[in-house]
Protein backbone atom coordinates (compact mmCIF):
# COMPACT_ATOMS: atom_id res chain seq x y z
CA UNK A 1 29.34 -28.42 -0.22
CA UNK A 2 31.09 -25.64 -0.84
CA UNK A 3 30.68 -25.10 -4.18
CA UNK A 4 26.87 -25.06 -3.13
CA UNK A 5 27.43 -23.01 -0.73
CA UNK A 6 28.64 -20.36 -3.37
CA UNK A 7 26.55 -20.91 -5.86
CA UNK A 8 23.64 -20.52 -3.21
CA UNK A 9 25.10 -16.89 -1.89
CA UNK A 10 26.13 -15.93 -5.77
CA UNK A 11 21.97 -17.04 -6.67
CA UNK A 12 21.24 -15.33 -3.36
CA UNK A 13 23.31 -12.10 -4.45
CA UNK A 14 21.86 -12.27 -7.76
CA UNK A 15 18.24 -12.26 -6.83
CA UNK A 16 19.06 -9.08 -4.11
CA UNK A 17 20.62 -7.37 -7.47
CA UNK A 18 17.71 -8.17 -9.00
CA UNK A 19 15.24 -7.48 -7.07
CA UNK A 20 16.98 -3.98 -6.29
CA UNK A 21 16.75 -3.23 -10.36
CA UNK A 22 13.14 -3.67 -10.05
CA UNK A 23 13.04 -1.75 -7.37
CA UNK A 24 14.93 0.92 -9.16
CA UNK A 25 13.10 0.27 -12.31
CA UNK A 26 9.48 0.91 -10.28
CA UNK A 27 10.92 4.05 -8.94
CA UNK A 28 12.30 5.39 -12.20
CA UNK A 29 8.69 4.53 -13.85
CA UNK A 30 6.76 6.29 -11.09
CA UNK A 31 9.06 9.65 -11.66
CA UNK A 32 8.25 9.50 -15.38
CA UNK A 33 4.56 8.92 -14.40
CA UNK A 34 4.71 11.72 -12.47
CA UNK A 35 6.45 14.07 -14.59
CA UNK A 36 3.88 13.05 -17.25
CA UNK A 37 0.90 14.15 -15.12
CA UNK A 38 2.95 17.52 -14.31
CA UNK A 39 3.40 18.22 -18.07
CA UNK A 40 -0.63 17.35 -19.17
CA UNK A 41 -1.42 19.83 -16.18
CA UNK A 42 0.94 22.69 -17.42
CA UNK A 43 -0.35 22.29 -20.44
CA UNK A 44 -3.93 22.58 -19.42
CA UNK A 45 -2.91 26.04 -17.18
CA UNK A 46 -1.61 26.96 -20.45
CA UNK A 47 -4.31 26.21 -22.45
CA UNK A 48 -6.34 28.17 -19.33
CA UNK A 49 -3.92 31.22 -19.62
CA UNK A 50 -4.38 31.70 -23.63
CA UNK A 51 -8.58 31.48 -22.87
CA UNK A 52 -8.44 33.43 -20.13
CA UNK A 53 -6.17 36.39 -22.14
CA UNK A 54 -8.06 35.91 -25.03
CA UNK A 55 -11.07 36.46 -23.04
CA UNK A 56 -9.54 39.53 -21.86
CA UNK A 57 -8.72 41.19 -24.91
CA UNK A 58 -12.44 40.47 -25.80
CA UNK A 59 -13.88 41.98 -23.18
CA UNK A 60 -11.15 45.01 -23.36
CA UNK A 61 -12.20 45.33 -27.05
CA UNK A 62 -16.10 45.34 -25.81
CA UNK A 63 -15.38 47.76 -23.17
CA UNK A 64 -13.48 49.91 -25.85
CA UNK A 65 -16.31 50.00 -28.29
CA UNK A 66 -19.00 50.45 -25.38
CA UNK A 67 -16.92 53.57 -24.60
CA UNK A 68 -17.10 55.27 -27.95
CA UNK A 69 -20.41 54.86 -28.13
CA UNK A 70 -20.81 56.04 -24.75
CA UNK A 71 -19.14 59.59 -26.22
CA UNK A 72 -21.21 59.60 -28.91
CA UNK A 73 -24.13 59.32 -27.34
CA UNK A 74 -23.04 61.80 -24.68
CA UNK A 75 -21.97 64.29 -27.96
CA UNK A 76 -25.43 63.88 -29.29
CA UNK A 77 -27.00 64.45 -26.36
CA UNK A 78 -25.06 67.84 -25.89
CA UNK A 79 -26.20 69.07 -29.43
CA UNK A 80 -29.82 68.45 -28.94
CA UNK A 81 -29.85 70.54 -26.35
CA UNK A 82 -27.80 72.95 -27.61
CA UNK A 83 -30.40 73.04 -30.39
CA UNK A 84 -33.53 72.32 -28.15
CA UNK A 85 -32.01 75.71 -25.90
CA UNK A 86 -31.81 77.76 -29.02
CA UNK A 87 -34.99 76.82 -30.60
CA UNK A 88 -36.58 77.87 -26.91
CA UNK A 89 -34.58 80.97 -27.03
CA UNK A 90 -36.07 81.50 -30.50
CA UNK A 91 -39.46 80.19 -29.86
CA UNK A 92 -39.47 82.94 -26.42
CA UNK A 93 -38.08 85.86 -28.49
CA UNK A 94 -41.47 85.44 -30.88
CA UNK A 95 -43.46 85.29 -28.12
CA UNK A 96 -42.25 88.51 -26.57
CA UNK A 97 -43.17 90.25 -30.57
C-alpha cells in the first residue's frame, strides 16, 4: 500500500515535471516564433530603408540635372536678349540715317 502510494505521488510528480517541460517547451517555442516574425519585419524596414534612399538619391540626382538645365536655359535666355537688344539698338541707329 505504501509502496503504491509512492509510486502513485513519484508518477504523480513525474507527470507535474512533465507537463511543466511542455509548458516550458511551448513558451520557449512561442519566443523563437516571435523573434522570428521580429527579424522577417526588420528585414523588410530594411529592405524599405535601402528603396526608399535609393529612391532619394534618384530623385536628388533628377533634381540636380533639372537644375543645370534650368541655368542653361536661363544663360541662353540672357544672351538672346543681349543679342535681340543689340540688334534693336543696331536696327534703330539705321533707322535714324
Amino acid at each position: 500500500s505504501v509502496e503504491r502510494t509512492s509510486h502513485a505521488e513519484s508518477q504523480e510528480t513525474e507527470e507535474q515535471s512533465k507537463s511543466s517541460e511542455d509548458l516550458e517547451f511551448q513558451k520557449l517555442e512561442r519566443e523563437i516564433k516571435q523573434e522570428e516574425e521580429k527579424e522577417s519585419q526588420n528585414q523588410e524596414l530594411l529592405r524599405e530603408i535601402a528603396e526608399c534612399q535609393r529612391l532619394t538619391m534618384t530623385r536628388k540626382e533628377r533634381i540636380m540635372t533639372l537644375k543645370k538645365q534650368c541655368s542653361q536655359i536661363t544663360l541662353q535666355a540672357q544672351q538672346e536678349r543681349e543679342n535681340f537688344q543689340r540688334e534693336r539698338n543696331t536696327l534703330l541707329i539705321m533707322l535714324q540715317k
